[in-house]
N, C-alpha and C. Protein backbone atom coordinates (compact mmCIF):
# COMPACT_ATOMS: atom_id res chain seq x y z
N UNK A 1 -23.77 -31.25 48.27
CA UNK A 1 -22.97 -31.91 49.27
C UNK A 1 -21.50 -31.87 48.84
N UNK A 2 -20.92 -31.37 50.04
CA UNK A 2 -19.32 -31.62 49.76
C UNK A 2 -18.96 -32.97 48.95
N UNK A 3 -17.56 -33.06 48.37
CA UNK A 3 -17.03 -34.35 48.21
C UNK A 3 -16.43 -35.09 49.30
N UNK A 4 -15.74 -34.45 50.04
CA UNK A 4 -15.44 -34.71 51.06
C UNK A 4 -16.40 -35.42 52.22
N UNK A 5 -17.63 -34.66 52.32
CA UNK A 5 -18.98 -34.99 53.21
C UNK A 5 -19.94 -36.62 52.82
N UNK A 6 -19.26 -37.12 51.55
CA UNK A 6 -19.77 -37.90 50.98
C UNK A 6 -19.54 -39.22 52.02
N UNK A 7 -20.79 -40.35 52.17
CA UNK A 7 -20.43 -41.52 53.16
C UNK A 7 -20.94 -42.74 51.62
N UNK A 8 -20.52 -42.30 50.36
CA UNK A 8 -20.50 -43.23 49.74
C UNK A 8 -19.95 -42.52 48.15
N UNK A 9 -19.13 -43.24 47.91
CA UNK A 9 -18.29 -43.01 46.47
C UNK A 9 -17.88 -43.54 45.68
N UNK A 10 -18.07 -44.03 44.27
CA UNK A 10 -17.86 -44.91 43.48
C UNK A 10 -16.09 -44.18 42.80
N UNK A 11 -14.99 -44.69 42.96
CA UNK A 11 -13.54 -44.63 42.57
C UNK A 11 -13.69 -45.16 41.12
N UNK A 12 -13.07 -44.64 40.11
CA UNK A 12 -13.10 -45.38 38.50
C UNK A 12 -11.70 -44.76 38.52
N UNK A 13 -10.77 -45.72 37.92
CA UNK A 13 -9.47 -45.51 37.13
C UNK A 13 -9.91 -45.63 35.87
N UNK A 14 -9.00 -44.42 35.08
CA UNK A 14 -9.28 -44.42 33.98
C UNK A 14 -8.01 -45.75 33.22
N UNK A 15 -8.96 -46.04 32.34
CA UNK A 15 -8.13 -46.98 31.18
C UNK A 15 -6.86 -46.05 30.79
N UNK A 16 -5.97 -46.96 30.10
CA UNK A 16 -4.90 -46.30 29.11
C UNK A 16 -3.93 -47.21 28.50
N UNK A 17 -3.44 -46.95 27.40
CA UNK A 17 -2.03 -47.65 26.96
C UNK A 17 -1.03 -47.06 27.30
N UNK A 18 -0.43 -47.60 27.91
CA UNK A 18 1.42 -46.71 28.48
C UNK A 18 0.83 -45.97 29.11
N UNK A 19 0.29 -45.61 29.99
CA UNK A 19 -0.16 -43.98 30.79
C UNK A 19 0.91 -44.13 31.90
N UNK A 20 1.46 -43.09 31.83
CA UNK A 20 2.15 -42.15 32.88
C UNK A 20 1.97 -41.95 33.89
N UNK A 21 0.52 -41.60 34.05
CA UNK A 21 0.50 -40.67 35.17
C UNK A 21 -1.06 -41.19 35.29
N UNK A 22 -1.82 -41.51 36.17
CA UNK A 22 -3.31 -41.80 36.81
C UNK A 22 -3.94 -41.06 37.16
N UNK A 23 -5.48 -41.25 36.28
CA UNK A 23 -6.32 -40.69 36.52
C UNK A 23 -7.88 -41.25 37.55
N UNK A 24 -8.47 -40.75 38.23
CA UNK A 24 -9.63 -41.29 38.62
C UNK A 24 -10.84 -40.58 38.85
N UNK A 25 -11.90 -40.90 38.60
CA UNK A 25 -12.74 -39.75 38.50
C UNK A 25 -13.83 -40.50 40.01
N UNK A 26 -14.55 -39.51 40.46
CA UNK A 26 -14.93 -40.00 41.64
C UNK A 26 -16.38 -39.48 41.08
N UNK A 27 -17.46 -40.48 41.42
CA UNK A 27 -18.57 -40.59 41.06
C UNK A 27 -19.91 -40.95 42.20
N UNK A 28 -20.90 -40.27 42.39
CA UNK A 28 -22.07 -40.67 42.69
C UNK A 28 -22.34 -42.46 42.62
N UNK A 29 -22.32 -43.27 43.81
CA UNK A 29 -22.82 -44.64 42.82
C UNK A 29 -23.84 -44.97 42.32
N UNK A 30 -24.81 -44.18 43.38
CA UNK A 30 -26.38 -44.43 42.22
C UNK A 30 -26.82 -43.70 41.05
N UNK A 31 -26.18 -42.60 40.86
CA UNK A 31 -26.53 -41.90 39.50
C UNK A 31 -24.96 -42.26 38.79
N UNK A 32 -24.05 -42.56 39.33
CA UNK A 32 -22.41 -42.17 38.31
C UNK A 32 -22.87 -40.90 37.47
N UNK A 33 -23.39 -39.92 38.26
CA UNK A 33 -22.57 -38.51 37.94
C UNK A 33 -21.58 -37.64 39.08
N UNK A 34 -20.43 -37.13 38.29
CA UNK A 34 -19.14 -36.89 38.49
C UNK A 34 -19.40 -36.08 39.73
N UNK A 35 -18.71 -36.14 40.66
CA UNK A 35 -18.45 -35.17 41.84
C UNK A 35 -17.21 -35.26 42.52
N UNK A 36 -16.41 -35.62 41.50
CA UNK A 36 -14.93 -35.03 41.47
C UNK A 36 -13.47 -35.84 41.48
N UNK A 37 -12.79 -35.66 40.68
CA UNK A 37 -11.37 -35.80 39.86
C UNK A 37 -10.29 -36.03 41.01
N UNK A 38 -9.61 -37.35 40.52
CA UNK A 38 -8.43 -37.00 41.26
C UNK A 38 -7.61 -37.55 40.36
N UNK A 39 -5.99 -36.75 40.50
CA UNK A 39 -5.14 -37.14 39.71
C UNK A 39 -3.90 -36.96 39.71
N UNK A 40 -2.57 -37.74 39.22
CA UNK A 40 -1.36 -37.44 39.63
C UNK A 40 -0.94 -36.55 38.72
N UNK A 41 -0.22 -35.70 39.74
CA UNK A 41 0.56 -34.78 39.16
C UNK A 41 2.49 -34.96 39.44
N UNK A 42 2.85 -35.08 38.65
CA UNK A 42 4.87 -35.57 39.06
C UNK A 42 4.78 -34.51 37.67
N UNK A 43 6.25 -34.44 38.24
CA UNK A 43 6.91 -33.92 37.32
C UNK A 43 7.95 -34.90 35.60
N UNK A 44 8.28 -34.03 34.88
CA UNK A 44 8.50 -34.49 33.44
C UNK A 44 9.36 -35.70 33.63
N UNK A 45 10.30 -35.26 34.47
CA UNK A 45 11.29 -36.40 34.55
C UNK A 45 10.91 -38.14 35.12
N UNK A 46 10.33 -37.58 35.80
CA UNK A 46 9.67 -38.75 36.40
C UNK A 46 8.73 -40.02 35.89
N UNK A 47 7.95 -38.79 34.98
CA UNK A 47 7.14 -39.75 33.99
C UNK A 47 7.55 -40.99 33.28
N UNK A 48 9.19 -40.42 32.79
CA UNK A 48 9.44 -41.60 31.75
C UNK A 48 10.31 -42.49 32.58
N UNK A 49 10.92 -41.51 33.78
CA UNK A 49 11.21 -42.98 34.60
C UNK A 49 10.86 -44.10 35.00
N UNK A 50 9.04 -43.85 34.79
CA UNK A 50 8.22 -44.73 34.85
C UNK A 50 8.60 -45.98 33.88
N UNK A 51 8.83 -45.42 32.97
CA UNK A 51 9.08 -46.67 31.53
C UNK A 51 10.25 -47.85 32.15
N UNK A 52 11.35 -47.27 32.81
CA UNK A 52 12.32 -48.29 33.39
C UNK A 52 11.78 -49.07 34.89
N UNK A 53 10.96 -48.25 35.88
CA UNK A 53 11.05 -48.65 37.60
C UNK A 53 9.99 -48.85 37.74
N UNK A 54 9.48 -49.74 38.66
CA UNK A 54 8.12 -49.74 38.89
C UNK A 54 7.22 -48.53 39.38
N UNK A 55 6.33 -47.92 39.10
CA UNK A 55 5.74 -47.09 39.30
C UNK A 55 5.49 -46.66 41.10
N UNK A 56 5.18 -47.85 41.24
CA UNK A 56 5.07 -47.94 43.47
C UNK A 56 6.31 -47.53 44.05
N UNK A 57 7.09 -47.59 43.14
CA UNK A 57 8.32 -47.38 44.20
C UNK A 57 9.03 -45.79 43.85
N UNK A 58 8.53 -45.12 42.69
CA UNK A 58 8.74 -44.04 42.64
C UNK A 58 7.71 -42.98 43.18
N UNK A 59 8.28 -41.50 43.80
CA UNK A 59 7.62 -40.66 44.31
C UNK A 59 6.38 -40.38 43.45
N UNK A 60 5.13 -39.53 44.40
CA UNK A 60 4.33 -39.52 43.04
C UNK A 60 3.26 -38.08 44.27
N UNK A 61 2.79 -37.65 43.19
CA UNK A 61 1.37 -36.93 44.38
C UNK A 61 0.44 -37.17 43.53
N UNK A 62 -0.69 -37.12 44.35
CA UNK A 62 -1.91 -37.26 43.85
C UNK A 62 -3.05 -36.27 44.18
N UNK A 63 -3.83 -35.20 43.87
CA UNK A 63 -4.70 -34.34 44.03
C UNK A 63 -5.98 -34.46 43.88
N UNK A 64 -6.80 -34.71 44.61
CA UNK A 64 -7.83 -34.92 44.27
C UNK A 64 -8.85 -33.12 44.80
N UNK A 65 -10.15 -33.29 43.67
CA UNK A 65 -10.79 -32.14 43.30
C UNK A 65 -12.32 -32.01 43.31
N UNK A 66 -12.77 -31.21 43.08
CA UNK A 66 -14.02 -30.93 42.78
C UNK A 66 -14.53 -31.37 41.38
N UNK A 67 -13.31 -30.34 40.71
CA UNK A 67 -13.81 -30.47 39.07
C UNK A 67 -12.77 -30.09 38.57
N UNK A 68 -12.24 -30.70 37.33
CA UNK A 68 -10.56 -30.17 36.57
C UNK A 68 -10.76 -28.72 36.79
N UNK A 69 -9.91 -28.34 36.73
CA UNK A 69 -9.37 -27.39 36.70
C UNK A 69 -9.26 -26.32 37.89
N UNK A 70 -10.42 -26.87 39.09
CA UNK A 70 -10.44 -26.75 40.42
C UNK A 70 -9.36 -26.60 41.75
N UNK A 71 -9.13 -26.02 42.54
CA UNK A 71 -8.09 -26.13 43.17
C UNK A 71 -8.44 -27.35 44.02
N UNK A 72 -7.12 -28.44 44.46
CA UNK A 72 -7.21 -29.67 45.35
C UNK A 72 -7.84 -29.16 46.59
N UNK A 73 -8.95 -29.99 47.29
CA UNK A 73 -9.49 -30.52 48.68
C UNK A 73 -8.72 -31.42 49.01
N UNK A 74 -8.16 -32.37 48.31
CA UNK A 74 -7.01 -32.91 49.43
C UNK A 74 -5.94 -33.73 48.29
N UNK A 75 -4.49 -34.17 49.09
CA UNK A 75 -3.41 -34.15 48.31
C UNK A 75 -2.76 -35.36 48.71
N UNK A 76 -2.53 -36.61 48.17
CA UNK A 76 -1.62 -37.74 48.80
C UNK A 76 -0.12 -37.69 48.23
N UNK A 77 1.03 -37.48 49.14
CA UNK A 77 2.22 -37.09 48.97
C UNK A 77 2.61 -38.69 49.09
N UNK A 78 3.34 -39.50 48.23
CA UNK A 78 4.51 -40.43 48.49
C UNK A 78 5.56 -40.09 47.92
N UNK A 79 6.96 -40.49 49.09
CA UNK A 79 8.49 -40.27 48.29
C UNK A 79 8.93 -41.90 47.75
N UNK A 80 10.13 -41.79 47.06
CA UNK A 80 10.75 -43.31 47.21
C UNK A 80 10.49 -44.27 48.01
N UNK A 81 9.82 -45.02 47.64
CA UNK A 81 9.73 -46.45 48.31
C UNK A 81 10.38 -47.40 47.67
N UNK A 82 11.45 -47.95 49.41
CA UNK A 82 11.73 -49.41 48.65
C UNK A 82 11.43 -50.36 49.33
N UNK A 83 11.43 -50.49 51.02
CA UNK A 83 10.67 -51.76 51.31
C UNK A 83 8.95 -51.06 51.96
N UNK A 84 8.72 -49.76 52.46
CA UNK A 84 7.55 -49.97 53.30
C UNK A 84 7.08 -48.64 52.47
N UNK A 85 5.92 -48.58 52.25
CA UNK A 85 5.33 -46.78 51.38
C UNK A 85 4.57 -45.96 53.11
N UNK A 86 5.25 -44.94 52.53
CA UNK A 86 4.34 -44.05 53.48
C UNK A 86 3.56 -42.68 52.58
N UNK A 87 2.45 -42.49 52.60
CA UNK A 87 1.43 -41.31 51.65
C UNK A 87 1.28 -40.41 52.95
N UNK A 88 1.27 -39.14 52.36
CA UNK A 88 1.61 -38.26 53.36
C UNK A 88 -0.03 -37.38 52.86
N UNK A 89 -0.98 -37.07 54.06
CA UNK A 89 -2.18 -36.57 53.42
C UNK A 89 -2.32 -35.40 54.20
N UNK A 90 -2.57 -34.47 53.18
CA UNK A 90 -2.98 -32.94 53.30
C UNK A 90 -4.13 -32.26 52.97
N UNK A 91 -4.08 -31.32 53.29
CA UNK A 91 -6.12 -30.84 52.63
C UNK A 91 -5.19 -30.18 51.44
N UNK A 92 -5.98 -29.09 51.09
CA UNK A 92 -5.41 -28.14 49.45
C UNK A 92 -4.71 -26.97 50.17
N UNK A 93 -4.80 -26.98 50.87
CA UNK A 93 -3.99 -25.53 51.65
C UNK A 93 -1.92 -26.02 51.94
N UNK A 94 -1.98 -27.28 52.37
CA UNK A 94 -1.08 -28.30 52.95
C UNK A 94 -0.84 -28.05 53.93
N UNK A 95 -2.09 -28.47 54.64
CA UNK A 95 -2.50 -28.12 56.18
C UNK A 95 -2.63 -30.32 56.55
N UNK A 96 -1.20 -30.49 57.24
CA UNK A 96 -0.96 -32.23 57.25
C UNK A 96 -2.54 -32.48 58.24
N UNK A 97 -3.08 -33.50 57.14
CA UNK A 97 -4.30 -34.51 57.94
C UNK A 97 -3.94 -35.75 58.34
N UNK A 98 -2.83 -36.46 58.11
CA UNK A 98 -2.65 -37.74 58.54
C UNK A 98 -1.53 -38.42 57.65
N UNK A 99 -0.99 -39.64 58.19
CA UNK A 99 -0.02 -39.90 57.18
C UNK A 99 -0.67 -41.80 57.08
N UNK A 100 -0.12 -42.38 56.49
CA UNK A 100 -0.83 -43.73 55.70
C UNK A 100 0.18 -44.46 55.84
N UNK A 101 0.81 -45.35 56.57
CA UNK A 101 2.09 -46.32 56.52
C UNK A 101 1.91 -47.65 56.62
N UNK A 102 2.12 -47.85 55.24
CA UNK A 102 2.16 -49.88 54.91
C UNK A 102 2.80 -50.72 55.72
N UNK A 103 1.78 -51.76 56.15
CA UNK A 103 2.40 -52.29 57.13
C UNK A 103 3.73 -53.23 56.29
N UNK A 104 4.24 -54.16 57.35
CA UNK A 104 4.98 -54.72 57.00
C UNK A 104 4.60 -55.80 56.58
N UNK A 105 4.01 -57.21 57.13
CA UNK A 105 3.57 -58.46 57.07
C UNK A 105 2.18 -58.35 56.59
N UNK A 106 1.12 -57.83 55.91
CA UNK A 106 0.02 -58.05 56.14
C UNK A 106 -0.90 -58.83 54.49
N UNK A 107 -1.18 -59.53 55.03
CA UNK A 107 -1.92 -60.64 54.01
C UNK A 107 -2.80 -59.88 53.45
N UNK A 108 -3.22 -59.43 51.98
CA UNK A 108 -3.88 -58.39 51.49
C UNK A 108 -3.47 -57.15 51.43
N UNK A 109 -2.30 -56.96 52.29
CA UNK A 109 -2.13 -55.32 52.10
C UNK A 109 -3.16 -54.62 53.21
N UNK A 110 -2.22 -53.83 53.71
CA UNK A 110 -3.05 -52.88 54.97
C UNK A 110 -2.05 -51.31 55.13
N UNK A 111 -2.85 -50.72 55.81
CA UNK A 111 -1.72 -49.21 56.55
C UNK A 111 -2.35 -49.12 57.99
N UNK A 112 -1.40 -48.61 58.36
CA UNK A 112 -1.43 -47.85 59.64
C UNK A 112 -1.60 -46.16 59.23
N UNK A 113 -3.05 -45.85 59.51
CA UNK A 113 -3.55 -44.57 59.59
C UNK A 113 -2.94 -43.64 60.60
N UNK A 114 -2.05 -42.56 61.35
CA UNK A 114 -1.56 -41.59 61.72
C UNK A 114 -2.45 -40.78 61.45
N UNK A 115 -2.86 -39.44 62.81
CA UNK A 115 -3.38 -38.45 62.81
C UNK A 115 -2.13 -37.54 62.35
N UNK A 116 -2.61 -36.21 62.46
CA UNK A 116 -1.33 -34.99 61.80
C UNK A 116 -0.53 -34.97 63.13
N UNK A 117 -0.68 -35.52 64.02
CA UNK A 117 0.36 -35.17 65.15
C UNK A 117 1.09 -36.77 65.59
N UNK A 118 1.16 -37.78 64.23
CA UNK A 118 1.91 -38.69 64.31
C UNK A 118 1.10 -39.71 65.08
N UNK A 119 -0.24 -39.43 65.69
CA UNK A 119 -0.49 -40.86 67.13
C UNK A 119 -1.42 -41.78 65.95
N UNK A 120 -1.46 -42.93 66.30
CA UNK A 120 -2.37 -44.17 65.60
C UNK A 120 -3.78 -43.52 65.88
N UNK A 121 -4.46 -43.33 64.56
CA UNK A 121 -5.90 -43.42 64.33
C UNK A 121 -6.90 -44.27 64.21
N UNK A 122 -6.39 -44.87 63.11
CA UNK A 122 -7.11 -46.47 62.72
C UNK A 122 -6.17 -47.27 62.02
N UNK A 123 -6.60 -48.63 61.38
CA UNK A 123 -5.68 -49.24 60.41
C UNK A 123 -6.86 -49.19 59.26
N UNK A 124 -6.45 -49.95 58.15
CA UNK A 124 -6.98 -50.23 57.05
C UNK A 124 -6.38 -51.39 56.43
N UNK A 125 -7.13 -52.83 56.81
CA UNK A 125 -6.70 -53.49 56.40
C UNK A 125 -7.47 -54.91 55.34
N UNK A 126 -6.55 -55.17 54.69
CA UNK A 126 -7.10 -55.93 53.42
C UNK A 126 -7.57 -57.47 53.54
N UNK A 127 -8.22 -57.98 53.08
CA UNK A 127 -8.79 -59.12 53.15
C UNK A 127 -7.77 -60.01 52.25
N UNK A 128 -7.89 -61.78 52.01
CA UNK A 128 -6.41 -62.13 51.71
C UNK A 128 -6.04 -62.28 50.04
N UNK A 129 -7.46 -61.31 49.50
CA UNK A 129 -7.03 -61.33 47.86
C UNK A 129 -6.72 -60.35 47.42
N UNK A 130 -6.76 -59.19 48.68
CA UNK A 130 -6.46 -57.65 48.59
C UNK A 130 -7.28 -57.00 47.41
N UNK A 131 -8.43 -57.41 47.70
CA UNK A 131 -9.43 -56.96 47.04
C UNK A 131 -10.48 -55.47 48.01
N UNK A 132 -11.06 -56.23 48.96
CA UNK A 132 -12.14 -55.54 50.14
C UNK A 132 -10.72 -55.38 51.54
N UNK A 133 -10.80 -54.32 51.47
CA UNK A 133 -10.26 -53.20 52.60
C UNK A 133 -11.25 -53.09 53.97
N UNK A 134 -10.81 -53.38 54.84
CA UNK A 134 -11.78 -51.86 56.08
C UNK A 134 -11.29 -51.43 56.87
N UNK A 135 -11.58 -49.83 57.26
CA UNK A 135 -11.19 -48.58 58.19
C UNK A 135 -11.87 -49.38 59.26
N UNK A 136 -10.55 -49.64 60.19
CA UNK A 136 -11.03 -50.07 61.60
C UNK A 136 -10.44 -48.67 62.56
N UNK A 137 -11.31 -48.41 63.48
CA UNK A 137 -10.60 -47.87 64.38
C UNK A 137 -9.81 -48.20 65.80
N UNK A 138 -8.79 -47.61 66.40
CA UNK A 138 -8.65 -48.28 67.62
C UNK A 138 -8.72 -49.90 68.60
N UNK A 139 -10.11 -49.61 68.55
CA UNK A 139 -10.59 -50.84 69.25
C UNK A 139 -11.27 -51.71 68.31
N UNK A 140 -10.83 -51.55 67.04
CA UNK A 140 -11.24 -52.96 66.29
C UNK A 140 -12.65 -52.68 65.49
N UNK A 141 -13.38 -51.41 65.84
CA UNK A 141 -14.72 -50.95 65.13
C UNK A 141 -14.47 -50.42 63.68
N UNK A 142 -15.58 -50.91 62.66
CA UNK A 142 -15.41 -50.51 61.27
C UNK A 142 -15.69 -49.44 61.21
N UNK A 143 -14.88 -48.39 60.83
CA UNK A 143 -15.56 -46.97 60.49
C UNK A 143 -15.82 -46.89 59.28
N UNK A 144 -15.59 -47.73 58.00
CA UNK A 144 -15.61 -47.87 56.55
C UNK A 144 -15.10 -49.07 55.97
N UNK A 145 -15.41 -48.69 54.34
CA UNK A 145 -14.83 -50.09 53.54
C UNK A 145 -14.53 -49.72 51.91
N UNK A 146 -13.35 -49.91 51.65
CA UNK A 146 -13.08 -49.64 50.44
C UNK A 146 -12.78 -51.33 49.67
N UNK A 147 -14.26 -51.40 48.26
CA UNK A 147 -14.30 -52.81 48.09
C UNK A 147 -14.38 -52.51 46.67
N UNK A 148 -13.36 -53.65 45.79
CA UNK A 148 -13.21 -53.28 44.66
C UNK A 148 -14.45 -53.53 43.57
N UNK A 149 -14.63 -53.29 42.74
CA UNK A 149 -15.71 -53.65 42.04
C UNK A 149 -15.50 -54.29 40.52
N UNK A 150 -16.08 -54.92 40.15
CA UNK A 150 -15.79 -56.28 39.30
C UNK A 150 -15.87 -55.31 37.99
N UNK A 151 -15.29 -55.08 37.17
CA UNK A 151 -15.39 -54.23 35.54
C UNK A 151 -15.37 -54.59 34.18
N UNK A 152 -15.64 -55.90 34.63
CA UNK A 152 -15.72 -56.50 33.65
C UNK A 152 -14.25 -57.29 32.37
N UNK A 153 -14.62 -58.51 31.98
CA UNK A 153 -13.48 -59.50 31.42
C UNK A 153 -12.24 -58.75 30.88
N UNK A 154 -12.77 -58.34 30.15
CA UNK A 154 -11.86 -57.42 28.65
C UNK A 154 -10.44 -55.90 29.94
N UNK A 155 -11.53 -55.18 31.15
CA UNK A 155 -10.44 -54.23 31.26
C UNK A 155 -10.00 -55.23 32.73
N UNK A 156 -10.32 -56.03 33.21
CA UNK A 156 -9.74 -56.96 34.33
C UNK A 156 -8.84 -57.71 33.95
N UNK A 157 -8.49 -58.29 32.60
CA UNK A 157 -7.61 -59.19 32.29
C UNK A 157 -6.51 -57.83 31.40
N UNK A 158 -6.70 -57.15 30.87
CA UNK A 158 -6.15 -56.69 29.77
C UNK A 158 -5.54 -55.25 30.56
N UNK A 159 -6.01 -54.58 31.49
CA UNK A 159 -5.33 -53.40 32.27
C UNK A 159 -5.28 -53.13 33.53
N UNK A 160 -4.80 -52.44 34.30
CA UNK A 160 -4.70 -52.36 35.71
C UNK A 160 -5.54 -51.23 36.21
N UNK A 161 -6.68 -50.84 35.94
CA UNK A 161 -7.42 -50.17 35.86
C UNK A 161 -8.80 -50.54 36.94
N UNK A 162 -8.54 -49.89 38.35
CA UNK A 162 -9.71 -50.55 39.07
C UNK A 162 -10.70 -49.95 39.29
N UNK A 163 -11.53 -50.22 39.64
CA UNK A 163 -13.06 -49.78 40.50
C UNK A 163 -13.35 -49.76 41.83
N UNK A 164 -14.10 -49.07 42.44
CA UNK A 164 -13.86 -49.06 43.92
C UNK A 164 -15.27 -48.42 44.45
N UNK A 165 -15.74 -49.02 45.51
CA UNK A 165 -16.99 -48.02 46.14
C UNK A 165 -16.11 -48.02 47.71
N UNK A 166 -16.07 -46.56 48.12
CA UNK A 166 -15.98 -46.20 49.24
C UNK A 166 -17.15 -45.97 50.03
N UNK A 167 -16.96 -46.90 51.60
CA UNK A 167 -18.31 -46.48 52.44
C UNK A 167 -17.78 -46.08 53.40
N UNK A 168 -18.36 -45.03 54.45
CA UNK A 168 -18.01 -44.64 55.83
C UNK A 168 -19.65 -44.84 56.58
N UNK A 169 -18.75 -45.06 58.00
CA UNK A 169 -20.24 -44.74 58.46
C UNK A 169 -20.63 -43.66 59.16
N UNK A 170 -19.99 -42.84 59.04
CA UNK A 170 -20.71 -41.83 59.91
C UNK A 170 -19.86 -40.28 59.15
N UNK A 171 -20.60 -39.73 58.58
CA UNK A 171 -19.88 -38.65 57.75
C UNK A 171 -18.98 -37.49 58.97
N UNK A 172 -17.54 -37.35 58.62
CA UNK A 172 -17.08 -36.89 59.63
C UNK A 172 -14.91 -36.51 59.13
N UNK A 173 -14.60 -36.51 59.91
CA UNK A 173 -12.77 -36.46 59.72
C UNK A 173 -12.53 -37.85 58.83
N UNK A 174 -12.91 -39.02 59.12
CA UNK A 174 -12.31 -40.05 58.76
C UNK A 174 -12.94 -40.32 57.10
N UNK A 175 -14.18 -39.32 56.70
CA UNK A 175 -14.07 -39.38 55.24
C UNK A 175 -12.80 -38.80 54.30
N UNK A 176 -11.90 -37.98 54.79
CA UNK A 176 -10.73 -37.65 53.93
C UNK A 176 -9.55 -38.66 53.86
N UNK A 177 -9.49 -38.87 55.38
CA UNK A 177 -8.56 -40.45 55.27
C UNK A 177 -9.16 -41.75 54.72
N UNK A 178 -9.94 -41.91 55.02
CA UNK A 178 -10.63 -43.09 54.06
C UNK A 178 -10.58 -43.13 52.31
N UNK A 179 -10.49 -41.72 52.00
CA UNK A 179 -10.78 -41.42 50.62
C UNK A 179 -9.43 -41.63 50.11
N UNK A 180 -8.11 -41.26 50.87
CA UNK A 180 -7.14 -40.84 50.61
C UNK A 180 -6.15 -42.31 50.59
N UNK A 181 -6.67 -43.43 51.60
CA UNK A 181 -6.61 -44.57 51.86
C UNK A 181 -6.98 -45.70 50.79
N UNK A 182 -8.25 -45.26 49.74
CA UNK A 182 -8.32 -46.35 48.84
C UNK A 182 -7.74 -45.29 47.30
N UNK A 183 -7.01 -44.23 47.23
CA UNK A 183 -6.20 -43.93 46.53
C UNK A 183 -5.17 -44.72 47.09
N UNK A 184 -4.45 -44.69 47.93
CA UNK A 184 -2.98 -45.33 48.39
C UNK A 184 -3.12 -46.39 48.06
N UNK A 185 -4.53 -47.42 48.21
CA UNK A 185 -4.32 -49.16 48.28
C UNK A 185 -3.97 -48.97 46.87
N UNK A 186 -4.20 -48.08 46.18
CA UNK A 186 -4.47 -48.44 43.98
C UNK A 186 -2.63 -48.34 44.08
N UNK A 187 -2.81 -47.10 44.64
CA UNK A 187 -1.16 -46.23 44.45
C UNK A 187 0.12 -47.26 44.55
N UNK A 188 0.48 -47.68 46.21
CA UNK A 188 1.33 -48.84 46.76
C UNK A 188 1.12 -50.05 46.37
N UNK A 189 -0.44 -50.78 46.34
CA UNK A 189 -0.35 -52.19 46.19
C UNK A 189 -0.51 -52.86 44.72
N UNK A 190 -1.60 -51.98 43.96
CA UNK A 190 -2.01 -52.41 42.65
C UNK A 190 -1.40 -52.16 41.51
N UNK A 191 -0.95 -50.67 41.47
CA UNK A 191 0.37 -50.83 40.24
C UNK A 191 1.17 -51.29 39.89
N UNK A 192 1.24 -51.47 38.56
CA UNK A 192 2.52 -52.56 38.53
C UNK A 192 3.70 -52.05 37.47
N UNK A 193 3.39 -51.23 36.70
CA UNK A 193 4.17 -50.71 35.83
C UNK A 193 3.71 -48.71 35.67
């Protein structure tokens, strides 16, 4: 089965001291074996700019894969953010699938989902501990849910390192935005350094 085709996915950030740059490996949830990598790629300069600015507010891409060393199935583009983030999502070709824009007011954190031709798709919006996410469409129907998962004392208190199971319901277009959507919630809302 594709990664993409998947209507359920366990998200793991990897741990680190000082890390730069984020890693996440995307996993099976009932076996947690690997079915595929995603990860930022910026350039040199940027990295250590990290050390001075908050990480959310600097540009960043993110690629997600099959398997290292694999070419990207799909790509989340953010530039400078200073009051609203917008992630710009592409397949691996950079053929635009949709764009992701943070709302303004929203209790938990949410986006406004965009198709590639700019019109409203769905939202994605957060519950009020900005923990549990859901892909609503249009008229208010859940098409998914990106819900964080508990990892225990030691990496919950001590790193910013989350967990995540992605669900859709109906395997289709809205598994790449959905996927690409609980990268952005980690990306815009949860980083902090």
């Amino acid at each position: 089965m594709h990664l993409l085709d998947r209507q359920l996915l366990f998200v793991r950030e990897h741990v680190g001291m000082l890390k730069l740059t984020d890693r996440y490996d995307l996993l099976d949830p009932e076996t947690k074996q690997p079915v595929g990598i995603a990860y930022e790629k910026i350039e040199g300069w940027q990295k250590y700019l990290r050390l001075l600015v908050k990480k959310r507010s600097l540009p960043t891409r993110v690629e997600i894969a099959v398997a290292e060393g694999q070419p990207a199935v799909l790509v989340l583009k953010r530039g400078f953010t200073f009051l609203r983030a917008h992630v710009e999502v592409t397949d691996g070709a950079g053929v635009k699938l949709g764009l992701l824009r943070a709302k303004w007011f929203a209790i938990g954190g949410g986006f406004h989902v965009l198709s590639a031709d700019g019109q409203p798709f769905a939202e994605v919006k957060g519950d009020w501990k900005g923990w549990n996410f859901k892909l609503l469409d249009l008229s208010g129907g859940e098409m998914g849910t990106v819900t964080k998962q508990w990892a225990g004392l030691g990496r919950e208190l001590f790193t910013s390192a989350d967990n995540y199971v992605i669900a859709v319901r109906e395997a289709g277009a809205a598994n790449a935005l959905l996927l690409a959507a609980a990268l952005a919630i980690d990306m815009v809302f949860k980083e902090q350094q």
